[in-house]
PDB file of N, CA and C in Angstrom:
ATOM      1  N   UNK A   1     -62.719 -13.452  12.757  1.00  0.00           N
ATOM      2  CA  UNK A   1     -61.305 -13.673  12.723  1.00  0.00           C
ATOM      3  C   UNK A   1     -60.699 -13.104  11.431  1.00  0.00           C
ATOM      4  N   UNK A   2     -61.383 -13.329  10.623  1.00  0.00           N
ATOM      5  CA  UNK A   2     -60.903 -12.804   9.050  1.00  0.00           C
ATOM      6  C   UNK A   2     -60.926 -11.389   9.018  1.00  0.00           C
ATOM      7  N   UNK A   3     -62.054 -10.912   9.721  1.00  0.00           N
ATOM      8  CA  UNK A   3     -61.795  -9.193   9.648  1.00  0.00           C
ATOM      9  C   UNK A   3     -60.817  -8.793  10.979  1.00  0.00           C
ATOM     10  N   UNK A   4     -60.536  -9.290  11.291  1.00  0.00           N
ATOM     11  CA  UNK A   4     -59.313  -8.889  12.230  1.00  0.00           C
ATOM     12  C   UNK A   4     -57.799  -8.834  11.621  1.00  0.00           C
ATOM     13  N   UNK A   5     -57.527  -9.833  10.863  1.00  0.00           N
ATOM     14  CA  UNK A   5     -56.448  -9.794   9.806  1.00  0.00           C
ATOM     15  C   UNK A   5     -56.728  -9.031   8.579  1.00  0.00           C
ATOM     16  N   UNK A   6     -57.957  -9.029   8.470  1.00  0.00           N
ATOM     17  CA  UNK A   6     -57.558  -7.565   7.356  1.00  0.00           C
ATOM     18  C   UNK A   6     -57.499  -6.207   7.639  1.00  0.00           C
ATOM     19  N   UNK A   7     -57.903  -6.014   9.022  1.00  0.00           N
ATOM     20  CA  UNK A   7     -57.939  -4.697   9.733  1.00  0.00           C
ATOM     21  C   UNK A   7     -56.446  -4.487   9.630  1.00  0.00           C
ATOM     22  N   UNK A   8     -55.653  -5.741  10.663  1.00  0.00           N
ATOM     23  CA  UNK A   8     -54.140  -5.485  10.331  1.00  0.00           C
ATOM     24  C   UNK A   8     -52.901  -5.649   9.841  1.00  0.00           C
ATOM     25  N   UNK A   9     -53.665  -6.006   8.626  1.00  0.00           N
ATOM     26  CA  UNK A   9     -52.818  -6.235   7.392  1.00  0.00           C
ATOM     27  C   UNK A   9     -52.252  -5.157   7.057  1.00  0.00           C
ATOM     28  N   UNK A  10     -52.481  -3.697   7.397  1.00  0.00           N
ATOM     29  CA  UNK A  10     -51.289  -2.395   7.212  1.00  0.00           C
ATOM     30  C   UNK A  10     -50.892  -2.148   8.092  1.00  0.00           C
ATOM     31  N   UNK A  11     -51.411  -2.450   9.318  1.00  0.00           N
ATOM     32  CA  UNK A  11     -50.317  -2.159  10.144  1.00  0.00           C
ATOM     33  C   UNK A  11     -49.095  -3.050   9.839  1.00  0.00           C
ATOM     34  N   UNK A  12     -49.266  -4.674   9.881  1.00  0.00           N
ATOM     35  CA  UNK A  12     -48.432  -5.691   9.377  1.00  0.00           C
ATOM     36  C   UNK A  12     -47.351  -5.012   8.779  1.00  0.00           C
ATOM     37  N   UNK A  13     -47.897  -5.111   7.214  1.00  0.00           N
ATOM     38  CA  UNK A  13     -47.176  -4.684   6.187  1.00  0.00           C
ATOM     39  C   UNK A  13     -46.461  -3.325   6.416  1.00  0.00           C
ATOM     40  N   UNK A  14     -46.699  -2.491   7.417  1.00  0.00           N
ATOM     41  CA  UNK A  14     -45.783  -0.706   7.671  1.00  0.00           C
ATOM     42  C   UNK A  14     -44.474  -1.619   8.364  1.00  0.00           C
ATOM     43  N   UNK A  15     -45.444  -2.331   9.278  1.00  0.00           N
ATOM     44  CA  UNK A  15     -44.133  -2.761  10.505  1.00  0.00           C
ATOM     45  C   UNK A  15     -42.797  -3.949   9.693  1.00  0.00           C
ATOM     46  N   UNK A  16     -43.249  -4.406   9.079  1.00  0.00           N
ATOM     47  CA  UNK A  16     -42.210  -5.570   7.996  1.00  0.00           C
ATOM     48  C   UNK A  16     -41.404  -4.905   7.401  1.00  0.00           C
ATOM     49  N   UNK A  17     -42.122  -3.691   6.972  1.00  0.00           N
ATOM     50  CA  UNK A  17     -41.514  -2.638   5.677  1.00  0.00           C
ATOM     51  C   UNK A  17     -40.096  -1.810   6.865  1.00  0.00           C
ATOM     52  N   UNK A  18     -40.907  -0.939   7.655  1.00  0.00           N
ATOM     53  CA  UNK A  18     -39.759  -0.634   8.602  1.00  0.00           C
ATOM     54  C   UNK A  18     -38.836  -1.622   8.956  1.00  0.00           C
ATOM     55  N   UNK A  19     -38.755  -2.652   9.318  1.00  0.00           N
ATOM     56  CA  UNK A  19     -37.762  -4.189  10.033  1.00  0.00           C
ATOM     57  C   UNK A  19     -36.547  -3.876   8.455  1.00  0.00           C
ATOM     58  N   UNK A  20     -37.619  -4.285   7.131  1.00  0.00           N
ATOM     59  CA  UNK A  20     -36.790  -4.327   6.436  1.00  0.00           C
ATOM     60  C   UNK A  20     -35.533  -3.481   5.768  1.00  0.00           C
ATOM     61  N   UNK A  21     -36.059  -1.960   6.511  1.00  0.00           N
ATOM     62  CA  UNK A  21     -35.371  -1.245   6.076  1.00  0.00           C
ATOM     63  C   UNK A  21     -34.404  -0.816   6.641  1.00  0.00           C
ATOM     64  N   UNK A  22     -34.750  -1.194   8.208  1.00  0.00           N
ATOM     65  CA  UNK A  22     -33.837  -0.939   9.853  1.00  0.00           C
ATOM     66  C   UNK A  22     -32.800  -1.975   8.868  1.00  0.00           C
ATOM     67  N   UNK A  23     -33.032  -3.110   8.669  1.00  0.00           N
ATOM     68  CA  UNK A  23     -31.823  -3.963   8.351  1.00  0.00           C
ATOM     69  C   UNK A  23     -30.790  -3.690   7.305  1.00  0.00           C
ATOM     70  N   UNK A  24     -31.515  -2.909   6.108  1.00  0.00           N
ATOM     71  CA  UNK A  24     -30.851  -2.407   4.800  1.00  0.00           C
ATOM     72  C   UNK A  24     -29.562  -1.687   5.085  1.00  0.00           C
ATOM     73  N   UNK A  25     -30.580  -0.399   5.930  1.00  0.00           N
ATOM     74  CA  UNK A  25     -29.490   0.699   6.808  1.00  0.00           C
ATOM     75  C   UNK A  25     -28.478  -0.054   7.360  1.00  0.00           C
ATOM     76  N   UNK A  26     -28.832  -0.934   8.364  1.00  0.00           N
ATOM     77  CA  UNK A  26     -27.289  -1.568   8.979  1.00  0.00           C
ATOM     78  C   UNK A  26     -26.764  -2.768   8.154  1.00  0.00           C
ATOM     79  N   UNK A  27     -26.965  -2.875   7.366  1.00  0.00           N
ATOM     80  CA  UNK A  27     -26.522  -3.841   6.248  1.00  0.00           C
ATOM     81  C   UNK A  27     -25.510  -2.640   5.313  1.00  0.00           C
ATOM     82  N   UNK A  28     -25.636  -1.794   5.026  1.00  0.00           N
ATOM     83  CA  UNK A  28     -25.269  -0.413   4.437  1.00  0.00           C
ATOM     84  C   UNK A  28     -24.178  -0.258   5.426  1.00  0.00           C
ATOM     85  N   UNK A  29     -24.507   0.134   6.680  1.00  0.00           N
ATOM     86  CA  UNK A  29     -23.171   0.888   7.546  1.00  0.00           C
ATOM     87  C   UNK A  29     -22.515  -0.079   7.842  1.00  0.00           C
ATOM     88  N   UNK A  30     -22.522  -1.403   8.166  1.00  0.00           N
ATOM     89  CA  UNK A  30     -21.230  -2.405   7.922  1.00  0.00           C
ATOM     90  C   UNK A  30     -20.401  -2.281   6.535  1.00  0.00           C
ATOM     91  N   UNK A  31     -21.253  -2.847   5.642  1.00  0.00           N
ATOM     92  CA  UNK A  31     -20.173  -2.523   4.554  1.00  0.00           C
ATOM     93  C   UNK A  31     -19.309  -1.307   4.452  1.00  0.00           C
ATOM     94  N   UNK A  32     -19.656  -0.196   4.609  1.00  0.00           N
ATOM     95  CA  UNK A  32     -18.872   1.249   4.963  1.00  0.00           C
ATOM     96  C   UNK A  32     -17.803   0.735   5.707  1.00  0.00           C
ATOM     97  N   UNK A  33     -18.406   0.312   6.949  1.00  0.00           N
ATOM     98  CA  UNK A  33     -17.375   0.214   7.662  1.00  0.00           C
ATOM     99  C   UNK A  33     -16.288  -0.985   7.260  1.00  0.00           C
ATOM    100  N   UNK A  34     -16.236  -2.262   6.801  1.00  0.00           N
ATOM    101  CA  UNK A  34     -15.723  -3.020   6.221  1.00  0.00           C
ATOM    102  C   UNK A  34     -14.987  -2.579   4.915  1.00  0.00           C
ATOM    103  N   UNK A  35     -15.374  -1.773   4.309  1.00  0.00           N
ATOM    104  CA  UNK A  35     -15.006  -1.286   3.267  1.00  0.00           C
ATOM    105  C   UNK A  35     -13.729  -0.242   3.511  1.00  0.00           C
ATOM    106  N   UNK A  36     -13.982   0.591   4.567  1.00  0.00           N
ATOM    107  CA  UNK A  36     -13.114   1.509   5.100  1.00  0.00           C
ATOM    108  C   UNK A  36     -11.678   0.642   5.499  1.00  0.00           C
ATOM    109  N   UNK A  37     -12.284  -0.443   6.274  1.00  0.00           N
ATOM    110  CA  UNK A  37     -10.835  -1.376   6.354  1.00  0.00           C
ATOM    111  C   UNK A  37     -10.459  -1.909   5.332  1.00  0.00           C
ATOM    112  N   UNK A  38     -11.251  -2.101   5.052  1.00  0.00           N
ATOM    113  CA  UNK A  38     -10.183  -3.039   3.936  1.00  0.00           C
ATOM    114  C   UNK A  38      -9.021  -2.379   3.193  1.00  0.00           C
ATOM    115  N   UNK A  39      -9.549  -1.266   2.387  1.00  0.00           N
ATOM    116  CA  UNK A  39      -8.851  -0.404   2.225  1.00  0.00           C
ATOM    117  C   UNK A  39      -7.758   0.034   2.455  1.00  0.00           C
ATOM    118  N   UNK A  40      -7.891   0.680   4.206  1.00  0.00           N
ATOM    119  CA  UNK A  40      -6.885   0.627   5.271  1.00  0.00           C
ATOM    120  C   UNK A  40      -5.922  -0.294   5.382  1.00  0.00           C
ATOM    121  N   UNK A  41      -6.408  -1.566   5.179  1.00  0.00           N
ATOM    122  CA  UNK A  41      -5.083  -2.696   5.269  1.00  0.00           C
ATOM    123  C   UNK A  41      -4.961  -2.774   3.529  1.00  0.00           C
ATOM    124  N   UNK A  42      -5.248  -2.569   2.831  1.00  0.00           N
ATOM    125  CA  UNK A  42      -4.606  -2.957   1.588  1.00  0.00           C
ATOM    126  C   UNK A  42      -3.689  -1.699   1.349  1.00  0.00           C
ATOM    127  N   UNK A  43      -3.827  -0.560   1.780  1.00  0.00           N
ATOM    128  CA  UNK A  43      -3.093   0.602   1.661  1.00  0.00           C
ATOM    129  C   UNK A  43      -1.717   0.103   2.608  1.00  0.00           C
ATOM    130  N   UNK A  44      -2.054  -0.316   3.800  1.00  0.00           N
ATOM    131  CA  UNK A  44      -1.038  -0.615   4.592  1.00  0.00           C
ATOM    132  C   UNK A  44      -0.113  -1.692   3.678  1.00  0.00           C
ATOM    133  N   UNK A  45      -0.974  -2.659   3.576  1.00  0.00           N
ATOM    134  CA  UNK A  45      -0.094  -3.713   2.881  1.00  0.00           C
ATOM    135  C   UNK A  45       0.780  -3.346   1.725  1.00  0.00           C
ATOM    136  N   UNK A  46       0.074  -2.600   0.729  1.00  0.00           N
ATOM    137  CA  UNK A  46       0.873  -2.203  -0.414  1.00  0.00           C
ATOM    138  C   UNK A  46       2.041  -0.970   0.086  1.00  0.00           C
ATOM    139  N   UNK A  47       1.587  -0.229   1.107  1.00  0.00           N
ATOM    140  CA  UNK A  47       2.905   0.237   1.139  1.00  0.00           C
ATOM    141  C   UNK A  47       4.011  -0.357   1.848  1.00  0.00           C
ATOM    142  N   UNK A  48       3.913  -1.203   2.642  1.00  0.00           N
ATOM    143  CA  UNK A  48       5.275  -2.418   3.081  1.00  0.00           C
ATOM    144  C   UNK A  48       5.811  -3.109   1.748  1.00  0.00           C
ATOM    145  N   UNK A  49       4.813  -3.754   1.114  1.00  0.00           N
ATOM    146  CA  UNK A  49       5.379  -4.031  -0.316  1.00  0.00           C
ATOM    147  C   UNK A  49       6.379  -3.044  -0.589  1.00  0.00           C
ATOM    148  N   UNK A  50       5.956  -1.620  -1.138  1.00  0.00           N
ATOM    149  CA  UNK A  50       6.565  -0.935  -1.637  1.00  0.00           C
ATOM    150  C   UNK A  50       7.938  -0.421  -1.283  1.00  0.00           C
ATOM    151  N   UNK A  51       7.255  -0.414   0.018  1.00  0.00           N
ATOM    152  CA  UNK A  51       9.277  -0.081   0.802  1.00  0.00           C
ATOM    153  C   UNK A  51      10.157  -1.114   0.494  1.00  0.00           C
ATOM    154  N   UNK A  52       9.540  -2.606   0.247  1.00  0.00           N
ATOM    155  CA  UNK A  52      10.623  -3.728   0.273  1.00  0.00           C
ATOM    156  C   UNK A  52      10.924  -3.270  -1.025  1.00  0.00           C
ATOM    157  N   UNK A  53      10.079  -3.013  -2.257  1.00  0.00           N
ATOM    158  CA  UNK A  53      10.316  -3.527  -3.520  1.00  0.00           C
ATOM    159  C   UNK A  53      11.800  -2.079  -3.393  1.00  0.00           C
ATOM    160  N   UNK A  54      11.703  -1.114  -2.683  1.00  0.00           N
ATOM    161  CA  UNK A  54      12.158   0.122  -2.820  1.00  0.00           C
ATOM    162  C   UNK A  54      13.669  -0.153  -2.289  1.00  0.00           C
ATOM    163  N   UNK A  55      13.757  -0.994  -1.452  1.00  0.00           N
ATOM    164  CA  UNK A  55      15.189  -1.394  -0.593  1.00  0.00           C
ATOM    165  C   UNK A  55      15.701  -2.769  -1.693  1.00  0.00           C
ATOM    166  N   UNK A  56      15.089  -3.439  -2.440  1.00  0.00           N
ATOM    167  CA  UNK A  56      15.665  -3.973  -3.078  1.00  0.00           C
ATOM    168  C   UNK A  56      16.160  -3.395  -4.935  1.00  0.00           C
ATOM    169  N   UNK A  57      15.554  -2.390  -4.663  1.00  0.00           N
ATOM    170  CA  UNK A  57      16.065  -1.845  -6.339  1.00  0.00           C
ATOM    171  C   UNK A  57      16.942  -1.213  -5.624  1.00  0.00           C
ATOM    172  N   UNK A  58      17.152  -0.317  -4.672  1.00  0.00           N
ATOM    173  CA  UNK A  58      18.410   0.545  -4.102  1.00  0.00           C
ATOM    174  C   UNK A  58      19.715  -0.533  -4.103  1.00  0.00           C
ATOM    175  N   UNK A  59      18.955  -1.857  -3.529  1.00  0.00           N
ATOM    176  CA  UNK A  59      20.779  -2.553  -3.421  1.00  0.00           C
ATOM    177  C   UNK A  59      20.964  -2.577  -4.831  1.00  0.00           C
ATOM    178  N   UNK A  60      20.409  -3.348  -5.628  1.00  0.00           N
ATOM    179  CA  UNK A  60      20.647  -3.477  -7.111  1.00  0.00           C
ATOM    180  C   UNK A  60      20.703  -1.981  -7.811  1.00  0.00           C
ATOM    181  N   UNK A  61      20.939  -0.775  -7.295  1.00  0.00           N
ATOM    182  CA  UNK A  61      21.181  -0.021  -7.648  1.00  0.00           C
ATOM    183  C   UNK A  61      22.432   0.670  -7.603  1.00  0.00           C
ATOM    184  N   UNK A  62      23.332  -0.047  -6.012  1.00  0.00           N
ATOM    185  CA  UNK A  62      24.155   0.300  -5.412  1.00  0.00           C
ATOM    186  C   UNK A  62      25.682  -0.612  -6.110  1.00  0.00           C
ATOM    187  N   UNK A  63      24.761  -1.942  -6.595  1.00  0.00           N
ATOM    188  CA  UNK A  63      25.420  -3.186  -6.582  1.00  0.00           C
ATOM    189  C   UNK A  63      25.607  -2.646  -8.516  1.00  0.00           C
ATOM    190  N   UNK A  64      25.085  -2.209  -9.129  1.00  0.00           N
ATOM    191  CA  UNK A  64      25.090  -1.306 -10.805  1.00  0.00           C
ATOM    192  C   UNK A  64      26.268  -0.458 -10.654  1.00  0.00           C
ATOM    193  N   UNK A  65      26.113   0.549  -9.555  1.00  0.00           N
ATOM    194  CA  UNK A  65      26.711   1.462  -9.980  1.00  0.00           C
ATOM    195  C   UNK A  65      27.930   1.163  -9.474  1.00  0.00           C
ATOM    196  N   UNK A  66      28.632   0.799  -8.344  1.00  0.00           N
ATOM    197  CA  UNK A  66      29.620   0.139  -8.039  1.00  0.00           C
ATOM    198  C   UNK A  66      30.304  -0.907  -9.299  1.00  0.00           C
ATOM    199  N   UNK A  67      29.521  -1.766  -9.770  1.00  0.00           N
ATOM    200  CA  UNK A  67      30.034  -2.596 -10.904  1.00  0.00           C
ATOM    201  C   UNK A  67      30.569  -1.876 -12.141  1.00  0.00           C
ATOM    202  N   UNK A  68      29.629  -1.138 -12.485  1.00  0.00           N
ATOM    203  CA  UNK A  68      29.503  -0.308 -14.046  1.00  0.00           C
ATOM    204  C   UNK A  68      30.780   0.877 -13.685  1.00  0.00           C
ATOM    205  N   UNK A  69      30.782   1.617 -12.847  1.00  0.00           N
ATOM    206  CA  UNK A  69      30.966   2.422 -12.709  1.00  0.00           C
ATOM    207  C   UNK A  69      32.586   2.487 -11.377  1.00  0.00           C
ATOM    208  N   UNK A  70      33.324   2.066 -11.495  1.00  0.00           N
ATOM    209  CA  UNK A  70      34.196   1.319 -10.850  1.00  0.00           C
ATOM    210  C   UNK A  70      35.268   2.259 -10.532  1.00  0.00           C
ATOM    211  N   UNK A  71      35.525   2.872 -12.089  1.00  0.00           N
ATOM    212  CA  UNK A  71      36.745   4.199 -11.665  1.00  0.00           C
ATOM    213  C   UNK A  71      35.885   5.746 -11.471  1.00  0.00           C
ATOM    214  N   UNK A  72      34.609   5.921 -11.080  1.00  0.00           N
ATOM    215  CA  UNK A  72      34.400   7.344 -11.207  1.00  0.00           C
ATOM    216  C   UNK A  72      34.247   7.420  -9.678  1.00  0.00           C
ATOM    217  N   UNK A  73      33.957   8.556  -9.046  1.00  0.00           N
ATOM    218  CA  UNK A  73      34.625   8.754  -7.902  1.00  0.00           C
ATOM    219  C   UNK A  73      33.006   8.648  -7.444  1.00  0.00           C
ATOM    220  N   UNK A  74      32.765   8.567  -5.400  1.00  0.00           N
ATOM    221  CA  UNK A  74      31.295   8.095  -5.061  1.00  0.00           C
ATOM    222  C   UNK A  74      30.543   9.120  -5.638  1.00  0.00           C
ATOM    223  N   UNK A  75      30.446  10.256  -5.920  1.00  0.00           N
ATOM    224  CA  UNK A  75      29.252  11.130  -6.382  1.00  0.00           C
ATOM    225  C   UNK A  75      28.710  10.451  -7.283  1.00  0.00           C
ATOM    226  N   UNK A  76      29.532  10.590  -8.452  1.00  0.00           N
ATOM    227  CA  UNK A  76      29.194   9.986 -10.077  1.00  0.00           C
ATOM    228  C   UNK A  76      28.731   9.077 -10.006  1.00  0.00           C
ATOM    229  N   UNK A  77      29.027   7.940  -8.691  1.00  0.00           N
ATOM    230  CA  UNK A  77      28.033   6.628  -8.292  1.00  0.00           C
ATOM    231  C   UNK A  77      27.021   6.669  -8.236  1.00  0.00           C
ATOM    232  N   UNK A  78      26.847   8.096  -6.831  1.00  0.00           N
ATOM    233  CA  UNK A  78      25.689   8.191  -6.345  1.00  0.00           C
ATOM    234  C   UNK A  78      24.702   8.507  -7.623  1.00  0.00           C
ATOM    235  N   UNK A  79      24.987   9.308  -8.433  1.00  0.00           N
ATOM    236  CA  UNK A  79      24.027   9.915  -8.979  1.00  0.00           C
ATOM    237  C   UNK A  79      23.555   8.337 -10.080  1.00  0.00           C
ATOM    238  N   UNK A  80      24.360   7.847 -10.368  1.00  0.00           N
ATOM    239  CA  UNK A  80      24.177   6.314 -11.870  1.00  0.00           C
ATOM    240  C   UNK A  80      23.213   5.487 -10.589  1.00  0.00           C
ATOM    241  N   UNK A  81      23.672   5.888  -9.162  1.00  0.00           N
ATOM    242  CA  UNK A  81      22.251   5.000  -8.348  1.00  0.00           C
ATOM    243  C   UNK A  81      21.438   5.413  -8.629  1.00  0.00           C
ATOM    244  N   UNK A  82      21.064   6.366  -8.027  1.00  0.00           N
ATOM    245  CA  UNK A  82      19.703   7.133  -8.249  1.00  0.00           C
ATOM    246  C   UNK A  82      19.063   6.978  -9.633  1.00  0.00           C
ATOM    247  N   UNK A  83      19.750   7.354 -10.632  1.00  0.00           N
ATOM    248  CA  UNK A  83      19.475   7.693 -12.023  1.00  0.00           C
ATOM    249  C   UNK A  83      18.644   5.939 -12.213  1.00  0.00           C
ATOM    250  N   UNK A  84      19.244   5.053 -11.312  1.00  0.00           N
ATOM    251  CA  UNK A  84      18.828   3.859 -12.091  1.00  0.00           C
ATOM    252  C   UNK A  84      17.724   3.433 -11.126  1.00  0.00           C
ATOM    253  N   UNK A  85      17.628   3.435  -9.387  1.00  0.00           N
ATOM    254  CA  UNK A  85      16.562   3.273  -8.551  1.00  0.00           C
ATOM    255  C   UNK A  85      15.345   3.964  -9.323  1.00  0.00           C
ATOM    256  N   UNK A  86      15.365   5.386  -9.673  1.00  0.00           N
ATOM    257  CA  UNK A  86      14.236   6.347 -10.140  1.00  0.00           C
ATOM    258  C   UNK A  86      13.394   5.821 -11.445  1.00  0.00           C
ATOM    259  N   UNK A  87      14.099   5.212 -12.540  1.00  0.00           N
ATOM    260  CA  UNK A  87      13.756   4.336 -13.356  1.00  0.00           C
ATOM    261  C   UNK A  87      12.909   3.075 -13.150  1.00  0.00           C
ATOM    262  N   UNK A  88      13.734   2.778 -12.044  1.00  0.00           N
ATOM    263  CA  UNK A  88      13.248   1.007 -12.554  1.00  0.00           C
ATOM    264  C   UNK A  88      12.135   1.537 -11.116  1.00  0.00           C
ATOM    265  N   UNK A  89      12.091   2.431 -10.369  1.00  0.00           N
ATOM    266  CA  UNK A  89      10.760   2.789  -9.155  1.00  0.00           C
ATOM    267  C   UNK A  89       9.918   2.432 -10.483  1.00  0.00           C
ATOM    268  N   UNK A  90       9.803   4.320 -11.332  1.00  0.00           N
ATOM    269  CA  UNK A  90       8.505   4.274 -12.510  1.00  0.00           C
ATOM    270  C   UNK A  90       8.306   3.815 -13.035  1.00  0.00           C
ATOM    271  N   UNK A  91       9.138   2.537 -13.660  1.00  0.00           N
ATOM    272  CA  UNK A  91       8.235   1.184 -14.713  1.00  0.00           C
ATOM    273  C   UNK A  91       7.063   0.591 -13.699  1.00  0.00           C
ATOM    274  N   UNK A  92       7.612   0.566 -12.708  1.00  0.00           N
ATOM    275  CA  UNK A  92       7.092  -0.299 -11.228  1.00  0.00           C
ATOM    276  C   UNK A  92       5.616   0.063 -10.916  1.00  0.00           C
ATOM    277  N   UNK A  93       5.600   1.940 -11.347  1.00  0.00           N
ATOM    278  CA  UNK A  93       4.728   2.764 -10.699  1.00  0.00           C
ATOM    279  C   UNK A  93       4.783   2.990  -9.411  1.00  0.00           C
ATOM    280  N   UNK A  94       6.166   2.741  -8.448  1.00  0.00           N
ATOM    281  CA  UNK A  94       6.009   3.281  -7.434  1.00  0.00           C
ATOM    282  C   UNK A  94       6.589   4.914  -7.015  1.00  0.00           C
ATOM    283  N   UNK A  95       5.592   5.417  -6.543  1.00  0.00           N
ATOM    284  CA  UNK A  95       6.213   7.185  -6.330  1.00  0.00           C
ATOM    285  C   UNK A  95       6.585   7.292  -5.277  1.00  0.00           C
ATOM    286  N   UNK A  96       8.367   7.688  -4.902  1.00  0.00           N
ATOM    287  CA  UNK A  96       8.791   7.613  -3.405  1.00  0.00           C
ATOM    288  C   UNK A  96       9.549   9.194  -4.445  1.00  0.00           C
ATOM    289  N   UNK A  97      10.095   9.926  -2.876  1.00  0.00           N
ATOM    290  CA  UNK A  97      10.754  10.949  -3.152  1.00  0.00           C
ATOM    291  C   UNK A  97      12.180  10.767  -3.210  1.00  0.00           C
ATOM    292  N   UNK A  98      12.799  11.289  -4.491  1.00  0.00           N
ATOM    293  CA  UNK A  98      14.413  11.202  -4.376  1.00  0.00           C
ATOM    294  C   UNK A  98      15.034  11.578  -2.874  1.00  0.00           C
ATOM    295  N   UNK A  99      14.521  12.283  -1.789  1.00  0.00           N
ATOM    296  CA  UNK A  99      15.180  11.776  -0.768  1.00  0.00           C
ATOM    297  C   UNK A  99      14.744  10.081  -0.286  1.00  0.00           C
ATOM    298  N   UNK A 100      14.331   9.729  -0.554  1.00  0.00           N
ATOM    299  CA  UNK A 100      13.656   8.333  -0.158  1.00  0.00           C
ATOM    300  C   UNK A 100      14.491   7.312  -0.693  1.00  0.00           C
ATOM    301  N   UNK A 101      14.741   7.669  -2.128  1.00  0.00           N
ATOM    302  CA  UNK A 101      15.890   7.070  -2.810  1.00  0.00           C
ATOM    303  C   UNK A 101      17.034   7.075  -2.490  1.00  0.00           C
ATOM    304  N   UNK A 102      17.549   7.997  -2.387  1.00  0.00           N
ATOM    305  CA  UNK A 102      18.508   8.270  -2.363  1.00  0.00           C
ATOM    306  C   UNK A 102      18.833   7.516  -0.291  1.00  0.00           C
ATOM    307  N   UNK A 103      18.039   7.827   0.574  1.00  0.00           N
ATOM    308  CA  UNK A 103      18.375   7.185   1.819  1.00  0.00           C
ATOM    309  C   UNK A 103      18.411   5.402   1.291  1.00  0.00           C
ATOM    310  N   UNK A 104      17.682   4.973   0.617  1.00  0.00           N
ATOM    311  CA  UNK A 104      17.450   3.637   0.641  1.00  0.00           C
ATOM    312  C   UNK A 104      19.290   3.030  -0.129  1.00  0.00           C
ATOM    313  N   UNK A 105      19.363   4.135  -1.173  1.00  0.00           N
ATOM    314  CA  UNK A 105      20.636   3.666  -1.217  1.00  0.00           C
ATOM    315  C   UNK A 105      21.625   3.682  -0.325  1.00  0.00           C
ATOM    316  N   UNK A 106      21.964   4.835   0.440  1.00  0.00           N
ATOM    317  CA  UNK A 106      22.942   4.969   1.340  1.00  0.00           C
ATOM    318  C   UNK A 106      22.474   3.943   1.797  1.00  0.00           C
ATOM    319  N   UNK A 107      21.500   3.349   2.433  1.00  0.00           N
ATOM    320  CA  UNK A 107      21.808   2.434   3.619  1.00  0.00           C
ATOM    321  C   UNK A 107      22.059   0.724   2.680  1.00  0.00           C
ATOM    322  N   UNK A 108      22.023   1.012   1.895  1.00  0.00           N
ATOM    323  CA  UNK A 108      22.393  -0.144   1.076  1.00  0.00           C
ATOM    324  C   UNK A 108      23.687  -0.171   1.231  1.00  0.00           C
ATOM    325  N   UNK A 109      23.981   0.751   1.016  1.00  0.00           N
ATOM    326  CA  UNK A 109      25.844   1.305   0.676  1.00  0.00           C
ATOM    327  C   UNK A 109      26.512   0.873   1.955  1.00  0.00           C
ATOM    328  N   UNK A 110      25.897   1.611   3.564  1.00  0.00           N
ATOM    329  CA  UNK A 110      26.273   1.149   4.594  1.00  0.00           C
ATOM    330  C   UNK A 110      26.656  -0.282   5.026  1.00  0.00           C
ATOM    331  N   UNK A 111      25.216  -1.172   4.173  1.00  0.00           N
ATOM    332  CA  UNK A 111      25.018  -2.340   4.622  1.00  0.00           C
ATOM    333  C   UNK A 111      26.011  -3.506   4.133  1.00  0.00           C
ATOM    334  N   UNK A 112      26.671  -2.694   2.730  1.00  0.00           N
ATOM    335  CA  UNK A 112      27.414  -3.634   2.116  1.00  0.00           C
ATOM    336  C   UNK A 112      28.717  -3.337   2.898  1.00  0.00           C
ATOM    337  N   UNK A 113      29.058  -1.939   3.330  1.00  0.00           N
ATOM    338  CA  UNK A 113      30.039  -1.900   4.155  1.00  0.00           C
ATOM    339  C   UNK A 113      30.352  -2.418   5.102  1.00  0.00           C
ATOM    340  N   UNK A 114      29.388  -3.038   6.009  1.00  0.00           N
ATOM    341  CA  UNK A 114      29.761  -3.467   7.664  1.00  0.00           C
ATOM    342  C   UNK A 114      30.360  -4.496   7.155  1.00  0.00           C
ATOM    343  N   UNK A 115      30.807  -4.933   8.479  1.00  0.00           N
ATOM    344  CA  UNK A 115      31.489  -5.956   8.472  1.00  0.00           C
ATOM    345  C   UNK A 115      31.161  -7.272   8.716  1.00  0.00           C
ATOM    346  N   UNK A 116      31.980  -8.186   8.134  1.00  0.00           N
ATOM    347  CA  UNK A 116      30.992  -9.360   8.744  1.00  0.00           C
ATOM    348  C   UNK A 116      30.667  -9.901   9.528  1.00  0.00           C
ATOM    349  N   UNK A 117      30.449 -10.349  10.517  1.00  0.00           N
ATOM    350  CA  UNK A 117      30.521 -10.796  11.979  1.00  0.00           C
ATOM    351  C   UNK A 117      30.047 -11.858  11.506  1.00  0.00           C
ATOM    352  N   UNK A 118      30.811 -13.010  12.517  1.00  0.00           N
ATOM    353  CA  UNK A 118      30.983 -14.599  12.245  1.00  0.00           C
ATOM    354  C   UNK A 118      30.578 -15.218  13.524  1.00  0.00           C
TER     355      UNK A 118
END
């Protein structure tokens, strides 16, 4: 009986060694794959963040230049928006394109325009 277990004590030990390594490998390609999402949703997530944080510096950008800026005509607005959305984006670190800005204000601008409905 004893020389029968030492006969296959390498086979044993090949076949454990393979199991253990079959498992490593797919222990390995989950995380990849878990990893890939996560990612994916934190990219997703941070950029919804970013659009909000982006629609709320535009109103407060809209709501500046309108205040500050009261007698210069809408260009000179537009531009003290922008000039101030583009700022307070890069303290932020967020990188959107001055058309991006510049839409987020207009529709700020729109939004303060409608009307109210009661």
């Amino acid at each position: 009986m004893q020389s029968i277990i030492e006969a296959a004590q390498p086979y044993i030990t090949t076949i454990v060694t393979a199991i253990i390594g079959a498992l490593a490998a797919v222990l390995l390609a989950a995380v990849g794959v878990i990893k890939a999402k996560a990612v994916t949703y934190l990219d997703s997530k941070l950029d919804a963040t970013q659009r909000e944080l982006l629609h709320k510096v535009a109103s407060e950008a809209y709501a500046y230049a309108e205040t500050v800026y009261k007698s210069a005509e809408s260009q000179a607005k537009l531009e003290q928006a922008l000039d101030y959305a583009t700022e307070q984006l890069g303290r932020k670190g967020i990188k959107v394109t001055p058309a991006e800005i510049r839409a987020a204000i207009e529709a700020a601008y729109l939004k303060a325009q409608a009307p109210v409905s009661q």
